[in-house]
Protein backbone atom coordinates (compact mmCIF):
# COMPACT_ATOMS: atom_id res chain seq x y z
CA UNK A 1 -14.95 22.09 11.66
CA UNK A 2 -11.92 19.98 10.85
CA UNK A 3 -12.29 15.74 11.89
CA UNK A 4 -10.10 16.92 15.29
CA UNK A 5 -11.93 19.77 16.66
CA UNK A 6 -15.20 17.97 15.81
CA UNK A 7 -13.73 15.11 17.88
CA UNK A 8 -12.77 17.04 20.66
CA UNK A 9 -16.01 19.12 20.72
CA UNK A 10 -18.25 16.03 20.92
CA UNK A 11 -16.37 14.36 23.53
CA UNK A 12 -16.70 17.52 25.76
CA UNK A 13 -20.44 18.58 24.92
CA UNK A 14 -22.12 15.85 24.58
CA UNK A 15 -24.57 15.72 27.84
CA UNK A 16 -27.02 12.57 29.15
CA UNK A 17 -29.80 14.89 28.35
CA UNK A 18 -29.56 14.92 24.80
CA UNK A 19 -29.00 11.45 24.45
CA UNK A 20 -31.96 8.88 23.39
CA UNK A 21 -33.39 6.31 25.59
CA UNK A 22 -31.95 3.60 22.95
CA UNK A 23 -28.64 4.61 23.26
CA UNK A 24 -28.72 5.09 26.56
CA UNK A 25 -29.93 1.08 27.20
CA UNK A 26 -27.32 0.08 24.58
CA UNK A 27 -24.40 2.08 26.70
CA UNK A 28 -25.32 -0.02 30.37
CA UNK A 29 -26.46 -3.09 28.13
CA UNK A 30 -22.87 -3.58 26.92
CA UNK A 31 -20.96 -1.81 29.55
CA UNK A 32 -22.23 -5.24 31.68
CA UNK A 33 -21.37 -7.30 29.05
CA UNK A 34 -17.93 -5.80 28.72
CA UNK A 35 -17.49 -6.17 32.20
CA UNK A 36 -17.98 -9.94 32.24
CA UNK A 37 -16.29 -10.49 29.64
CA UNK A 38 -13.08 -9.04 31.50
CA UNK A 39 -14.05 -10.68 34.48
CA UNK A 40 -13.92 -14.23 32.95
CA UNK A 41 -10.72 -13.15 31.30
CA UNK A 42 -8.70 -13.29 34.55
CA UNK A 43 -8.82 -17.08 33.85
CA UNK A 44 -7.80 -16.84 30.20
CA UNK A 45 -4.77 -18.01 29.05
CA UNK A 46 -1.61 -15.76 29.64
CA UNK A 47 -3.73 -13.32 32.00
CA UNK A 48 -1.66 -14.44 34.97
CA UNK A 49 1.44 -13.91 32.61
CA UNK A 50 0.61 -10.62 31.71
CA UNK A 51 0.16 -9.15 34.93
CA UNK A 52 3.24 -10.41 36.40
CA UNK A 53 5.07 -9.13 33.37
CA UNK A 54 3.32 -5.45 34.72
CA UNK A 55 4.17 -5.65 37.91
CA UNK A 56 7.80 -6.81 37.04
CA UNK A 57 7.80 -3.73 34.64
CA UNK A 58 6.80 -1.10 37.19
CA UNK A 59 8.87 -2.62 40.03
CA UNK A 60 6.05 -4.21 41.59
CA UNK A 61 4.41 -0.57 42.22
CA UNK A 62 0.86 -0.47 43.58
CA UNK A 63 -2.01 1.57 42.80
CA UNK A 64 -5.26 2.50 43.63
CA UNK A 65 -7.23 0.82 40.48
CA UNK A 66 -8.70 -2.41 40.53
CA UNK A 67 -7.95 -5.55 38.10
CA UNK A 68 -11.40 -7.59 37.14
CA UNK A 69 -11.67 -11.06 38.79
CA UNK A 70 -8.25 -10.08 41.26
CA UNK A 71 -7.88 -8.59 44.57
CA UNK A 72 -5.05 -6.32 44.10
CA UNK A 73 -4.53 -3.26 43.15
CA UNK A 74 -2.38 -1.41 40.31
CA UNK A 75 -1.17 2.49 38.99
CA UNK A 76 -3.68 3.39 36.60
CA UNK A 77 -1.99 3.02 33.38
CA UNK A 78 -0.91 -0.50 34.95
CA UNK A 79 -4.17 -1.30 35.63
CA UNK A 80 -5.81 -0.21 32.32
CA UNK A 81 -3.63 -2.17 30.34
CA UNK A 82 -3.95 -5.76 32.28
CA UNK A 83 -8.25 -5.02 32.31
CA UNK A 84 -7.65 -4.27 28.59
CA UNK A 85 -5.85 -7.31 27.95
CA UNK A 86 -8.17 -9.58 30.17
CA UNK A 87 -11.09 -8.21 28.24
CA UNK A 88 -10.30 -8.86 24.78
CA UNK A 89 -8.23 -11.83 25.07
CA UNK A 90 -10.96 -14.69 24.60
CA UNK A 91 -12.67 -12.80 22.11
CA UNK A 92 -15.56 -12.32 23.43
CA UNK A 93 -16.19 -8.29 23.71
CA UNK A 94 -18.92 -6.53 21.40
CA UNK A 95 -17.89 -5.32 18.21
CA UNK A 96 -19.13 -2.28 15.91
CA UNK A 97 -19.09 -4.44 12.57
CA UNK A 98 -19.25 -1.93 9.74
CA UNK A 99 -16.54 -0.20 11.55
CA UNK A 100 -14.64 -3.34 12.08
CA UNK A 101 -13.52 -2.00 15.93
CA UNK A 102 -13.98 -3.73 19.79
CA UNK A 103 -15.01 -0.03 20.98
CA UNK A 104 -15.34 -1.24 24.57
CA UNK A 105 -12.27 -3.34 25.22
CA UNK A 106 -9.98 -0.16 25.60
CA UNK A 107 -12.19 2.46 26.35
CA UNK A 108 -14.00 0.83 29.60
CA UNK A 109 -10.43 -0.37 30.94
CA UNK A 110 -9.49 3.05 30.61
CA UNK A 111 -12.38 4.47 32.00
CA UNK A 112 -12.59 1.88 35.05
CA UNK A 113 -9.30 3.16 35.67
CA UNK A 114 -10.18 6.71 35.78
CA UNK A 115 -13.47 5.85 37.83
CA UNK A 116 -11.21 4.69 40.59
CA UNK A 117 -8.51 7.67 40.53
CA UNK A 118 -10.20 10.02 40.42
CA UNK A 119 -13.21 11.81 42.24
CA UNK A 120 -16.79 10.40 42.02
CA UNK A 121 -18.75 10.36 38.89
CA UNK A 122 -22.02 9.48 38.62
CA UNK A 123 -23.37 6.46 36.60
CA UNK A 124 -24.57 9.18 33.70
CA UNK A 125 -21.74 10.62 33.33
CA UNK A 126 -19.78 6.94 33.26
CA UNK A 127 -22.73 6.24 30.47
CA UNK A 128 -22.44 9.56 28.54
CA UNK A 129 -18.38 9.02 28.46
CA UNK A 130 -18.64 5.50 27.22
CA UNK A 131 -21.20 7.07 24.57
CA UNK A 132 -19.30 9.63 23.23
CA UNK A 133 -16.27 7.23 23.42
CA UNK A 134 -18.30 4.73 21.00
CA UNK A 135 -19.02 7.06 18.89
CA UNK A 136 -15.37 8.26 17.77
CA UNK A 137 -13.78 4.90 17.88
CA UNK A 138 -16.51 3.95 15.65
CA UNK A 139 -16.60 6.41 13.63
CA UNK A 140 -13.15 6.24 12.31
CA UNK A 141 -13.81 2.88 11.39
CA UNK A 142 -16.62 3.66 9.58
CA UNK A 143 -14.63 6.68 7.93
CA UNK A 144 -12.49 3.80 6.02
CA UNK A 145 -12.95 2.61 2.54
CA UNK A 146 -10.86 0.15 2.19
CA UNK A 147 -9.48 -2.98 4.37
CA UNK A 148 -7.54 -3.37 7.51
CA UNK A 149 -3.72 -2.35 7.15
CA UNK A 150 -3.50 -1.86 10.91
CA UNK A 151 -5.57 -3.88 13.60
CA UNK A 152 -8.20 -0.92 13.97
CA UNK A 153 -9.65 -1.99 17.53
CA UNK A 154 -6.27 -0.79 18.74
CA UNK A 155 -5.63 2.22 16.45
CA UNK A 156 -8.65 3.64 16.60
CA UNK A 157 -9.80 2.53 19.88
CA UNK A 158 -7.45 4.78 21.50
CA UNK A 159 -8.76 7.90 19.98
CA UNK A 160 -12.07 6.39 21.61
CA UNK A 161 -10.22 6.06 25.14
CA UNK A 162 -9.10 9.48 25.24
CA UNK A 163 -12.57 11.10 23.98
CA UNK A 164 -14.21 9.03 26.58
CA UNK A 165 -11.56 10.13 29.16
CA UNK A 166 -12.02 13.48 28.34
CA UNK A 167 -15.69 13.24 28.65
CA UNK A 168 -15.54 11.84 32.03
CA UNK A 169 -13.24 14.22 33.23
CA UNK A 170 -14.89 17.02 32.42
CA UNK A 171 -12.17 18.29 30.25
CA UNK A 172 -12.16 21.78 27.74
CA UNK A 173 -11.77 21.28 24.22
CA UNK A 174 -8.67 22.29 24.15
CA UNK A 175 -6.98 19.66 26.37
CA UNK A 176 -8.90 17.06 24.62
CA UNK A 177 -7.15 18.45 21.23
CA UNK A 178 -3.87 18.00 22.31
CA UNK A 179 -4.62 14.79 23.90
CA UNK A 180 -6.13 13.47 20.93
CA UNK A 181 -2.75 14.63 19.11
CA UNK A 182 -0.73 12.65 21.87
CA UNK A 183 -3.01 9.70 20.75
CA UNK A 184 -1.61 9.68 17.18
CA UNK A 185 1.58 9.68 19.06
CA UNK A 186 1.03 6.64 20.72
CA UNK A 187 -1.79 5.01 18.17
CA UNK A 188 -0.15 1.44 16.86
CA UNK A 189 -1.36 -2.32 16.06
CA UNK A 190 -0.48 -4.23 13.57
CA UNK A 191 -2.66 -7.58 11.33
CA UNK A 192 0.53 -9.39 11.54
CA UNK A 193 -0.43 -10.42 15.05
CA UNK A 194 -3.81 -11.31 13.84
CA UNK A 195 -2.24 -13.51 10.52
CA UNK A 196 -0.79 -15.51 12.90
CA UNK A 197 -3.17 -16.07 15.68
CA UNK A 198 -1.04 -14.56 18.27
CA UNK A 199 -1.96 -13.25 21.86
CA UNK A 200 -0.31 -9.94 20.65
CA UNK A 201 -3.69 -8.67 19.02
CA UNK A 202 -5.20 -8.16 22.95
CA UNK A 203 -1.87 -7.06 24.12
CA UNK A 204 -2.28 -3.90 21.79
CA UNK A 205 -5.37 -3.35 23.06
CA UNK A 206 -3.82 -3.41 26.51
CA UNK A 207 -1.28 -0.79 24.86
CA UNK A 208 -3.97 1.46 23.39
CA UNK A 209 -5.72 1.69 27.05
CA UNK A 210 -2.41 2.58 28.23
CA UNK A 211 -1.43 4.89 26.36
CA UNK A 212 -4.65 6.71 26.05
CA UNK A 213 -4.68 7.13 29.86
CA UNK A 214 -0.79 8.73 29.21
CA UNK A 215 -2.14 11.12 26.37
CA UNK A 216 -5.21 12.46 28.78
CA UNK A 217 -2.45 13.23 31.90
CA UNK A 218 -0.05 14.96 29.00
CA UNK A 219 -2.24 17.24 27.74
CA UNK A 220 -3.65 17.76 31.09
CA UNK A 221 -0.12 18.19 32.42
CA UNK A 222 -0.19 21.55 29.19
CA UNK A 223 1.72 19.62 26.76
CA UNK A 224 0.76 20.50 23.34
CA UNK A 225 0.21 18.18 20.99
CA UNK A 226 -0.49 18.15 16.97
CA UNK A 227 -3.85 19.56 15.67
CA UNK A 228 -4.00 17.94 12.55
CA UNK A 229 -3.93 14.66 14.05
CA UNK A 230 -6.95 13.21 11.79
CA UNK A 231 -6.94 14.43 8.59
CA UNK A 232 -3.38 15.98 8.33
CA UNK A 233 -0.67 14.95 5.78
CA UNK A 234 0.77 12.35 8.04
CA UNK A 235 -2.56 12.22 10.39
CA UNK A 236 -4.42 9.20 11.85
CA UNK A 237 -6.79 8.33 8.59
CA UNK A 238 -3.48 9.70 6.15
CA UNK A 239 -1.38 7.33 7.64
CA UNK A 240 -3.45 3.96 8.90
CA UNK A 241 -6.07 3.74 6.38
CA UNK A 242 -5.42 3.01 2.99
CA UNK A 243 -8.85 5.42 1.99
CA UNK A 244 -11.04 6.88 3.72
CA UNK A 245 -13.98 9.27 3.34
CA UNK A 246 -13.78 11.75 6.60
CA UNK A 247 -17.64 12.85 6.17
CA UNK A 248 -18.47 9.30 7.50
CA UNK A 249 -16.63 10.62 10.10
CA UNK A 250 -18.52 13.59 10.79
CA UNK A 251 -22.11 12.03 10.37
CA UNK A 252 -21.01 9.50 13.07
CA UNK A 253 -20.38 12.10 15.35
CA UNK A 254 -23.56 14.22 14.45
CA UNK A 255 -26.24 12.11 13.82
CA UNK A 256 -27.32 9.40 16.45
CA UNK A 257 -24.68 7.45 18.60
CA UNK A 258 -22.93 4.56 17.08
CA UNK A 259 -23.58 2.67 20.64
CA UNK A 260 -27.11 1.37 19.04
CA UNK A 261 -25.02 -0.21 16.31
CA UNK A 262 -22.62 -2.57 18.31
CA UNK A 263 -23.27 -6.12 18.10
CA UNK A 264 -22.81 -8.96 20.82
CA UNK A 265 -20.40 -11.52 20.64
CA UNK A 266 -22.62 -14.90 21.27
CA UNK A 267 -19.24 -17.06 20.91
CA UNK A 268 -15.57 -16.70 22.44
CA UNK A 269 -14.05 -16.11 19.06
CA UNK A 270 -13.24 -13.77 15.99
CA UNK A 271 -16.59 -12.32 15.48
CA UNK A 272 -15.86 -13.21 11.67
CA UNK A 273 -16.62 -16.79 12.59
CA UNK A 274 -19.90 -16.12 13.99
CA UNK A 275 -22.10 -16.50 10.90
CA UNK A 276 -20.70 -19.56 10.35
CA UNK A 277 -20.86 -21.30 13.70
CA UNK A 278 -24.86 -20.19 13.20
CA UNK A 279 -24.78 -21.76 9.74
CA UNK A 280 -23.06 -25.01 10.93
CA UNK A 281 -26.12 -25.13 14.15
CA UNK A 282 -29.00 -24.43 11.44
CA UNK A 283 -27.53 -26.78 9.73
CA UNK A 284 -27.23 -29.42 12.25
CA UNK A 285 -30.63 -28.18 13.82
CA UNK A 286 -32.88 -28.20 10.14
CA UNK A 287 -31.52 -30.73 8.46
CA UNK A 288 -29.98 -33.24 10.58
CA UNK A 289 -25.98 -32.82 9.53
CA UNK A 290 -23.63 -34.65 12.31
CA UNK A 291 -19.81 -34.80 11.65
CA UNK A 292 -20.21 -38.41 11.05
CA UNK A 293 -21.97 -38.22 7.47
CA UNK A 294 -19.82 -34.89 6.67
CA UNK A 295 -17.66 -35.38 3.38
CA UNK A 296 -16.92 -31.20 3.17
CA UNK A 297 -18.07 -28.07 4.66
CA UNK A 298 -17.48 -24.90 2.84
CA UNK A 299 -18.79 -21.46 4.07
CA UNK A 300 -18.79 -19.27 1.33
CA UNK A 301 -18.58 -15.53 2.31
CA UNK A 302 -17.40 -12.36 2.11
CA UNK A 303 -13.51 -11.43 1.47
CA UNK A 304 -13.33 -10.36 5.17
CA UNK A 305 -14.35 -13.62 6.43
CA UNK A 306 -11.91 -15.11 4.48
CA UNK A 307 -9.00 -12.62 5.36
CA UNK A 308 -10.10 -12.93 9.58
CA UNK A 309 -11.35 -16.74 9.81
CA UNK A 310 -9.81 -18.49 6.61
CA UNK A 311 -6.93 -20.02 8.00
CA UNK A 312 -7.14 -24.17 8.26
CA UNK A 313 -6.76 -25.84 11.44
CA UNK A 314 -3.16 -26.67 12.37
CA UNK A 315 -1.66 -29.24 15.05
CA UNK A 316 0.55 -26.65 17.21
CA UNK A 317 -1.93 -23.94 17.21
CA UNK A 318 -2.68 -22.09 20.19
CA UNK A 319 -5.76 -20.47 21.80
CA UNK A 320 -5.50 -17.11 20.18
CA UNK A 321 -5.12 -19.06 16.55
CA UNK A 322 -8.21 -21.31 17.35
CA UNK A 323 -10.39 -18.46 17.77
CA UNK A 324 -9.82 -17.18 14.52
CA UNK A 325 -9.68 -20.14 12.39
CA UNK A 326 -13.24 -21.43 11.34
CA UNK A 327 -12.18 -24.65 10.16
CA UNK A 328 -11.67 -25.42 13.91
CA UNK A 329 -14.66 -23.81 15.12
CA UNK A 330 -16.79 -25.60 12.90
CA UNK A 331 -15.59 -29.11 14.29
CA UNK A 332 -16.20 -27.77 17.39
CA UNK A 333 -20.00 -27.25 17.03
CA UNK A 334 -20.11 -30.65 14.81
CA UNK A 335 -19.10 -32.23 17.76
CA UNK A 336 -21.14 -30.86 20.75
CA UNK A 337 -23.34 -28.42 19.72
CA UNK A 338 -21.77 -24.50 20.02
CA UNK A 339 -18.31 -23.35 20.93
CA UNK A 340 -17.60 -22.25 24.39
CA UNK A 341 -15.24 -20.65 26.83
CA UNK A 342 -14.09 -24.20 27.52
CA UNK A 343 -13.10 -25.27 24.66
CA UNK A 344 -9.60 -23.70 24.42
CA UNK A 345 -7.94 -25.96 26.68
CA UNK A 346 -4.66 -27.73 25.19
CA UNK A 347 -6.40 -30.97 25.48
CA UNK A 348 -9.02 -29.55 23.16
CA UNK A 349 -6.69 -28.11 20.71
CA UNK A 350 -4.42 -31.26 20.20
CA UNK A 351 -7.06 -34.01 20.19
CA UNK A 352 -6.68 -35.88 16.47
CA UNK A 353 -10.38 -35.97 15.80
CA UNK A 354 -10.90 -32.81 15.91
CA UNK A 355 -7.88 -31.38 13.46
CA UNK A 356 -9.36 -34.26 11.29
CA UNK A 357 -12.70 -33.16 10.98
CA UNK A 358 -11.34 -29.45 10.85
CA UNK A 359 -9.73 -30.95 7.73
CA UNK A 360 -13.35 -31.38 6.21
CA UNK A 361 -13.64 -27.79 6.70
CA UNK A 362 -13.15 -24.60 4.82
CA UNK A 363 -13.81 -20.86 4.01
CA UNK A 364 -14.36 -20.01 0.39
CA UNK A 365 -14.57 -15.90 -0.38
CA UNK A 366 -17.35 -14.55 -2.35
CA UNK A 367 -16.98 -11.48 -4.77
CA UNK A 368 -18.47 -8.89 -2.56
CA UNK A 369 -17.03 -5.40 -2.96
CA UNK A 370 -17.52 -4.25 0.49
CA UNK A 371 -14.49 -4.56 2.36
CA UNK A 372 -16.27 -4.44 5.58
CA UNK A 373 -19.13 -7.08 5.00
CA UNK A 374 -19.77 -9.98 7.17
CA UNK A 375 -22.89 -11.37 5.13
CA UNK A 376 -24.37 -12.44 2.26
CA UNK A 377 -22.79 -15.75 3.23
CA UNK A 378 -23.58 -19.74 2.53
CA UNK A 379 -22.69 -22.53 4.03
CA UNK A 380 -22.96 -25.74 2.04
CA UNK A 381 -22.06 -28.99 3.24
CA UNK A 382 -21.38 -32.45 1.29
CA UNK A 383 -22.40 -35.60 2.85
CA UNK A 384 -21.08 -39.32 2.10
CA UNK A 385 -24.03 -40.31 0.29
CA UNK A 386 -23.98 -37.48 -1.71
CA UNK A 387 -26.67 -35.33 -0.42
CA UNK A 388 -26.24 -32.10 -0.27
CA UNK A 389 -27.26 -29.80 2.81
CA UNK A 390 -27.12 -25.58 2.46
CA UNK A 391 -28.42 -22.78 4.51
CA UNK A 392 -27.68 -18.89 3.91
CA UNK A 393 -26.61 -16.18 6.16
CA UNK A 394 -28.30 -12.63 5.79
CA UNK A 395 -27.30 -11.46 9.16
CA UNK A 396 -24.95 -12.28 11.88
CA UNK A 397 -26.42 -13.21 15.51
CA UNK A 398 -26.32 -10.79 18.22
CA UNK A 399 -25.90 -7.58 15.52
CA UNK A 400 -28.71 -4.50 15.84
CA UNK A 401 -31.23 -6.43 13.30
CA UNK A 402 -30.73 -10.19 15.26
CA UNK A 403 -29.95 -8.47 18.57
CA UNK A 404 -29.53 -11.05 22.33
CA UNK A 405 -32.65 -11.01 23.90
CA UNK A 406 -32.34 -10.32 27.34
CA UNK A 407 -31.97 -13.51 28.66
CA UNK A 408 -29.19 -14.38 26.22
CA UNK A 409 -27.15 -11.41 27.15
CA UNK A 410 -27.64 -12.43 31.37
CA UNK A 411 -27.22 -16.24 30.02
CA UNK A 412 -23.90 -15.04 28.47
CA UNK A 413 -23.54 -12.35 31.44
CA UNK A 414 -23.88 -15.86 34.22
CA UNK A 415 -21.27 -18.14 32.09
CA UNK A 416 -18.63 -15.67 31.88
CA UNK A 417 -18.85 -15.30 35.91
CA UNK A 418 -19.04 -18.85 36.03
CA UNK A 419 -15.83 -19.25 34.20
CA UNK A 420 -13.97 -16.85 36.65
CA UNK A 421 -15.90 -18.67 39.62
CA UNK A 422 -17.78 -15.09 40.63
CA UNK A 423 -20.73 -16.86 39.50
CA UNK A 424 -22.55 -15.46 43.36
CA UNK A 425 -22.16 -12.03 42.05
CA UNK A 426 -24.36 -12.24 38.46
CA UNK A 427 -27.68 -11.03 40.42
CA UNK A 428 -26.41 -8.27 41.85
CA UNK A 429 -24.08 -7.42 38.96
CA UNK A 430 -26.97 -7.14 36.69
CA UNK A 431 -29.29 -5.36 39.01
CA UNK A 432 -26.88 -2.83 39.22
CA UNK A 433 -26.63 -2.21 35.22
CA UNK A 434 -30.36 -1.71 35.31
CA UNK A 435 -30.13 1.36 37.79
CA UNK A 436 -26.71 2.67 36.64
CA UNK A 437 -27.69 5.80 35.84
CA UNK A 438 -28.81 6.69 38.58
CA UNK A 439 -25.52 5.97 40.73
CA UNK A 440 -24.13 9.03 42.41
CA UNK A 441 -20.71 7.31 42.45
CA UNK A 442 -20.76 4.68 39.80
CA UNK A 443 -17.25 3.49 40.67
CA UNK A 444 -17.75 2.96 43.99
CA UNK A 445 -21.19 1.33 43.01
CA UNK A 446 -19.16 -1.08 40.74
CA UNK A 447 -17.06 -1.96 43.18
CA UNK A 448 -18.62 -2.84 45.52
CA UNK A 449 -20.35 -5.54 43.94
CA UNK A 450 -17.37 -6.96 42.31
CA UNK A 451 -16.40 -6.57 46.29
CA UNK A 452 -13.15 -4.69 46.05
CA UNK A 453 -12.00 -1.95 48.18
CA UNK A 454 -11.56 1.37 46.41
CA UNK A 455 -8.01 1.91 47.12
């Protein structure tokens, strides 16, 4: 079975009852997470911006869908994009690290979308979609062989949004064919946005949960689109991956679900910086380093580190830049401990002793051949009287083999509701993730403890 059909068939047979108890934790466990994450990103910066710049777009048009953290309501593409945006903005979604992908920032704005369009689905089938959803947008990650060209969490998430979408609505394989063709269409992101730490790397989330809710209601609609959109001479791996190796592909889709394999974000920033904000705490924690004594830092790590996290610490950066530059992290945590939602205020990211400490700090790159890896990494620092202080990194915090207990991820879960002042709904909000499953209407059930109307 060509890399298309197999899509397609997965994403349409796939049923709860096949599905393993693990998985099915790991699909409610980080559908809450996602959610929170999204709901704190209505305070984020630009999130106001970006849905005005919607509604000026569609002439102020109003929907039926919902928008986290807001009471108002827009048309379902609308809608997807602005949750899209608000939940991948601050960095803070779970990521599928080998694959290098955010599968949940554009699949559950799509899907939240759908959920309140369309008729009632029940909280197995919102599971199973998100699942199967995972599982492709994963997969073609894991299908590459060599680094990032394009920003994958976009390009491949949408392939994601539309199997998930076509899981949830129930659609035949051969719909979700040609929508999956509409999605290399539409499929687009580009690093340059992430080189230079600009607010454009959520915005093409926002585009891919868009556009994937346009390539479902095509092909839907009985446009055809191309077959060959995977493996074809100018098809999705062809064009957007440098190499690739599509049986990775296929065993993602065949064996296990790729859900089980995602990873919490414990910090608001690139999850490339997470090792090292660890390393900097252990450090701080074991063996007493303060920024005071610090002469240097240098966390030396894997070329991807280095390509995401690398950058130094400049004087006009903004929020998106500051997430994504180590350097600045680092001084951060030397200063009060961990890196929070916070901590991105203007205030924070012009004041002088920061940048100079940030100055102190670097990222050196190791000569690991996987272009995927996040660890082997160390982190050595050099103090004033010439001591020197260095703890390694086998694993990053909050992947599969260091996973959030449960009371981190409802710590994390509280903060992020505290940050868009819904902090009065995290009870109830988690409650409901533990029953999920067993919602007969999991949109409605979703909404009504975020306490929106269902337009």
């Amino acid at each position: 079975m060509d890399a298309s059909s197999l899509i397609a068939h997965h994403a349409t047979k796939l049923r709860w009852s096949v599905i393993d108890s693990a998985a099915r934790a790991a699909a409610a466990t980080f559908l809450h997470d996602t959610l929170c994450v999204g709901l704190a990103g209505v305070r984020a910066p630009f999130a106001d911006d970006v849905l005005l710049a919607v509604k000026a777009g569609n002439g102020g048009a109003e929907g039926r869908c919902g928008i986290l953290g807001r009471d108002e309501a827009l048309p379902p593409a609308d809608a997807a994009f602005v949750n899209a945006f608000q939940i991948h903005c601050q960095e803070y979604d779970c990521v599928h690290e080998p694959a290098v992908v955010h599968p949940l920032a554009t699949m559950v704005a799509a899907l939240l979308a759908e959920l309140d369009r369309g008729p009632a689905r029940s909280g197995e089938q919102l599971l199973t979609a998100l699942i199967a959803g995972v599982d492709v947008a994963s997969g073609l990650g894991l299908a590459a062989t060599t680094p990032l060209r394009f920003f994958r969490p976009a390009t491949a998430g949408i392939f994601g949004s539309v199997a998930a979408l076509a899981s949830l609505r129930g659609e035949d394989e051969a719909v979700t064919r040609n929508a999956i063709g509409y999605a290399l269409a539409f499929a687009a992101g580009t690093m340059q946005a992430h080189v230079e730490g600009k607010p454009t790397l959520p915005l093409q989330i926002a585009q891919a949960a868009r556009s994937a809710i346009m390539a479902i209601d095509l092909a839907a609609a009985g446009l055809p689109g191309p077959m060959d959109s995977i493996e074809g001479p100018f098809g999705y791996l062809t064009l957007f991956e440098a190499g690739h190796d599509v049986a990775r592909l296929h065993r993602a889709l065949t064996e296990g679900h790729r859900i089980v394999e995602v990873s919490w974000k414990p910090f608001p920033t690139g999850r490339a910086a997470h090792g090292a904000i660890v390393a900097t705490q252990m450090l701080m924690r074991e063996q007493g380093l303060t920024a005071d004594q610090l002469d240097r830092l240098v966390y030396r790590a894997p070329s991807l580190i280095g390509r995401l996290v690398g950058r130094p610490a400049v004087a006009d950066m903004g929020p998106a830049y500051a997430r994504l530059c180590f350097a600045w992290l680092g001084a951060v945590v030397l200063e009060r401990g961990t890196v929070g939602l916070d901590d991105f205020r203007v205030e924070r990211l012009t004041d002088p002793a920061l940048l100079s400490l940030a100055g102190r700090i670097s990222v050196e790159t190791d000569d690991n051949p996987d272009p995927a890896a996040f660890a082997p990494a160390t982190a050595t620092a050099w103090l004033r009287d010439g001591r020197v202080l260095e703890v390694n990194v086998e694993r990053q915090f909050g992947s599969p083999g260091w996973p959030l207990s449960r009371e981190q991820h409802l710590d994390k879960a509280h903060g992020c509701l505290a940050f868009a002042g819904m902090e009065e709904i995290h009870d109830d909000l988690a409650a409901l993730f533990d029953r999920l499953a067993g919602e007969a209407d999991a949109g409605r059930a979703i909404n009504a403890v975020l306490r929106r109307p269902r337009h």
